[in-house]
Protein backbone atom coordinates (compact mmCIF):
# COMPACT_ATOMS: atom_id res chain seq x y z
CA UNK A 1 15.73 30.46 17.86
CA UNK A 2 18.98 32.54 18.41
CA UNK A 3 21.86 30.98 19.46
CA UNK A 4 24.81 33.22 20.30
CA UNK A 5 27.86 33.20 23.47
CA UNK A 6 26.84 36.67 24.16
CA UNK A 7 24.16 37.15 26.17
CA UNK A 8 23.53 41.10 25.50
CA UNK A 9 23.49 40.30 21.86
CA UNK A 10 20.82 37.56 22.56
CA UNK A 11 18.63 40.21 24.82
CA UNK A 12 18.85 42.63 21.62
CA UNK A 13 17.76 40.32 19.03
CA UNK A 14 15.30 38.89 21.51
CA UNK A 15 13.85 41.93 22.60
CA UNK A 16 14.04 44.15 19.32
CA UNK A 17 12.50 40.59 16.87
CA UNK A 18 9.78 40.10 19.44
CA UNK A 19 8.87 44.11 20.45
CA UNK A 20 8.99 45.06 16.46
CA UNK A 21 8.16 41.86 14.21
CA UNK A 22 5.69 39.82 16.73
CA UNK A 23 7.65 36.55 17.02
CA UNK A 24 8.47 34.33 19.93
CA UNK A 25 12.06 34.32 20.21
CA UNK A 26 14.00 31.10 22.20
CA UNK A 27 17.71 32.25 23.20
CA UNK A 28 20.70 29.77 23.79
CA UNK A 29 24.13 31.02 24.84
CA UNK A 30 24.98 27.05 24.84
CA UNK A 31 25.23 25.77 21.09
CA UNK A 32 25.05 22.43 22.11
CA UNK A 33 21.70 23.40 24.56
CA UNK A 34 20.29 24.83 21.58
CA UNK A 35 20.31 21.56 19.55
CA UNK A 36 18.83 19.87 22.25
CA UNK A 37 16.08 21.52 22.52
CA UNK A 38 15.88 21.81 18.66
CA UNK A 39 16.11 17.70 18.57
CA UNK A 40 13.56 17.15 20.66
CA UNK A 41 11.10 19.71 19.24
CA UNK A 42 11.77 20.79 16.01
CA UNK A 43 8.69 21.94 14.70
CA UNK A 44 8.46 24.58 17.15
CA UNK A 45 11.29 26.53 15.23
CA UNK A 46 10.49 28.22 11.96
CA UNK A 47 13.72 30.51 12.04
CA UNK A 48 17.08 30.11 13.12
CA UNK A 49 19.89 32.89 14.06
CA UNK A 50 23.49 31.39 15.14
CA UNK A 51 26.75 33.16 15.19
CA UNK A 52 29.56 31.68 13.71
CA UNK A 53 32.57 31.84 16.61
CA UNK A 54 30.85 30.11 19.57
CA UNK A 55 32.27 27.47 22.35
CA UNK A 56 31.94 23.84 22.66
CA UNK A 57 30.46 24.41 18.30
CA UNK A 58 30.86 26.44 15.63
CA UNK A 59 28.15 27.72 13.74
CA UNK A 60 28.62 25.89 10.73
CA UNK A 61 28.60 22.31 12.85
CA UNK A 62 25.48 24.33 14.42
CA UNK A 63 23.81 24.35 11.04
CA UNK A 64 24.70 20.94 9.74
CA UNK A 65 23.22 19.49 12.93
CA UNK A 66 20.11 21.70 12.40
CA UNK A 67 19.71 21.04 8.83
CA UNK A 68 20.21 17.10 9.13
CA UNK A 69 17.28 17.23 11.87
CA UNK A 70 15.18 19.45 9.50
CA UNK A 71 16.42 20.69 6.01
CA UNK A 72 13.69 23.20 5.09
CA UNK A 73 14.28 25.36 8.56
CA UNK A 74 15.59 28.96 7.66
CA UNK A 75 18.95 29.62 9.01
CA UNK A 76 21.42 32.71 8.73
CA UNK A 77 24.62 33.04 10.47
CA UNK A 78 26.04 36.47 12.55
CA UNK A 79 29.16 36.76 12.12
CA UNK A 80 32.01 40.06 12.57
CA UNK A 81 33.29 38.98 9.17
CA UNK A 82 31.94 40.00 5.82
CA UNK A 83 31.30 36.38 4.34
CA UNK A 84 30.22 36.46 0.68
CA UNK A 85 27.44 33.28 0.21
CA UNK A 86 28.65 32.13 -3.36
CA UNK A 87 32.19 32.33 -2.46
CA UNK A 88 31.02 30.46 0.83
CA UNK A 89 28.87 27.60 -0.64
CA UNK A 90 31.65 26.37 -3.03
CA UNK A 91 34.37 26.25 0.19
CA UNK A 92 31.92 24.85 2.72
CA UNK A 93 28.91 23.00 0.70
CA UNK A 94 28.42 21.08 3.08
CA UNK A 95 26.81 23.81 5.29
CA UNK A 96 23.29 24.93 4.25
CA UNK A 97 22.37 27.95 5.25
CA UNK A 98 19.71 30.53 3.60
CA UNK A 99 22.23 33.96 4.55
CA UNK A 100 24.53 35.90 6.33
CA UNK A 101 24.08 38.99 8.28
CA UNK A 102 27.23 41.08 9.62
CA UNK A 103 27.47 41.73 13.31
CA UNK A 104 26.84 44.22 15.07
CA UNK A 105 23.38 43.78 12.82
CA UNK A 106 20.17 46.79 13.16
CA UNK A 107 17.11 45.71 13.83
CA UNK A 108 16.50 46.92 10.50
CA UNK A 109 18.64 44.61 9.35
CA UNK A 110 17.44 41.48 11.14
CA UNK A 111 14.19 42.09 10.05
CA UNK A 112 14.85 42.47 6.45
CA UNK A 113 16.81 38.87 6.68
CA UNK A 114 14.10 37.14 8.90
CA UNK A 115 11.48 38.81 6.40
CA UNK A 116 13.29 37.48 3.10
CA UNK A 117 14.21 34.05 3.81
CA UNK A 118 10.80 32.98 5.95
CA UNK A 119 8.52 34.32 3.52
């Protein structure tokens, strides 16, 4: 799942993760239409990418919600910020997520954070 307000970042991801790594890729431009569909089938999600900045939900309410309905799901955040995790976990530890990846993110570097924190 990829949840993100901009729709040519969500074709990128989409395209790129499914054309180079094999996965089936679900895109949301609507945080909240995202956790729907993650409530009412959340086995069908093994990975989750969310930006941070979004409308109607951040991506740290995003992740809460997520990691409430299922704890061990794998979730890193986009964000235009460099975000150190350490620094992050003791000012939000509340919010569980496994990384962060800087935007605008290579397929490279998607892959190596989808390959390190779902295997």
């Amino acid at each position: 799942m990829t949840v993100d307000d901009e729709s040519d970042i969500l074709y990128v991801l989409k395209s790129g993760i499914e054309k180079n790594l094999g996965y089936s890729v679900c895109t949301y431009s609507e945080p909240l239409q995202a956790l729907k569909h993650f409530k009412d089938s959340p086995d069908a999600y093994d990975f989750v990418i969310s930006d941070v900045r979004m409308p109607e939900m951040t991506g740290f309410e995003f992740v809460r919600h997520i990691k409430e309905i299922r704890p061990d799901v794998k979730v890193v955040l986009m964000t235009a910020f460099d975000i150190n995790q350490s620094e992050f976990g003791r000012v939000l530890p509340s919010t569980k997520m496994d990384g962060f990846v800087t935007k605008p993110a290579t397929l490279k570097v998607m892959s190596a954070a989808i390959e390190k924190y779902l295997y």
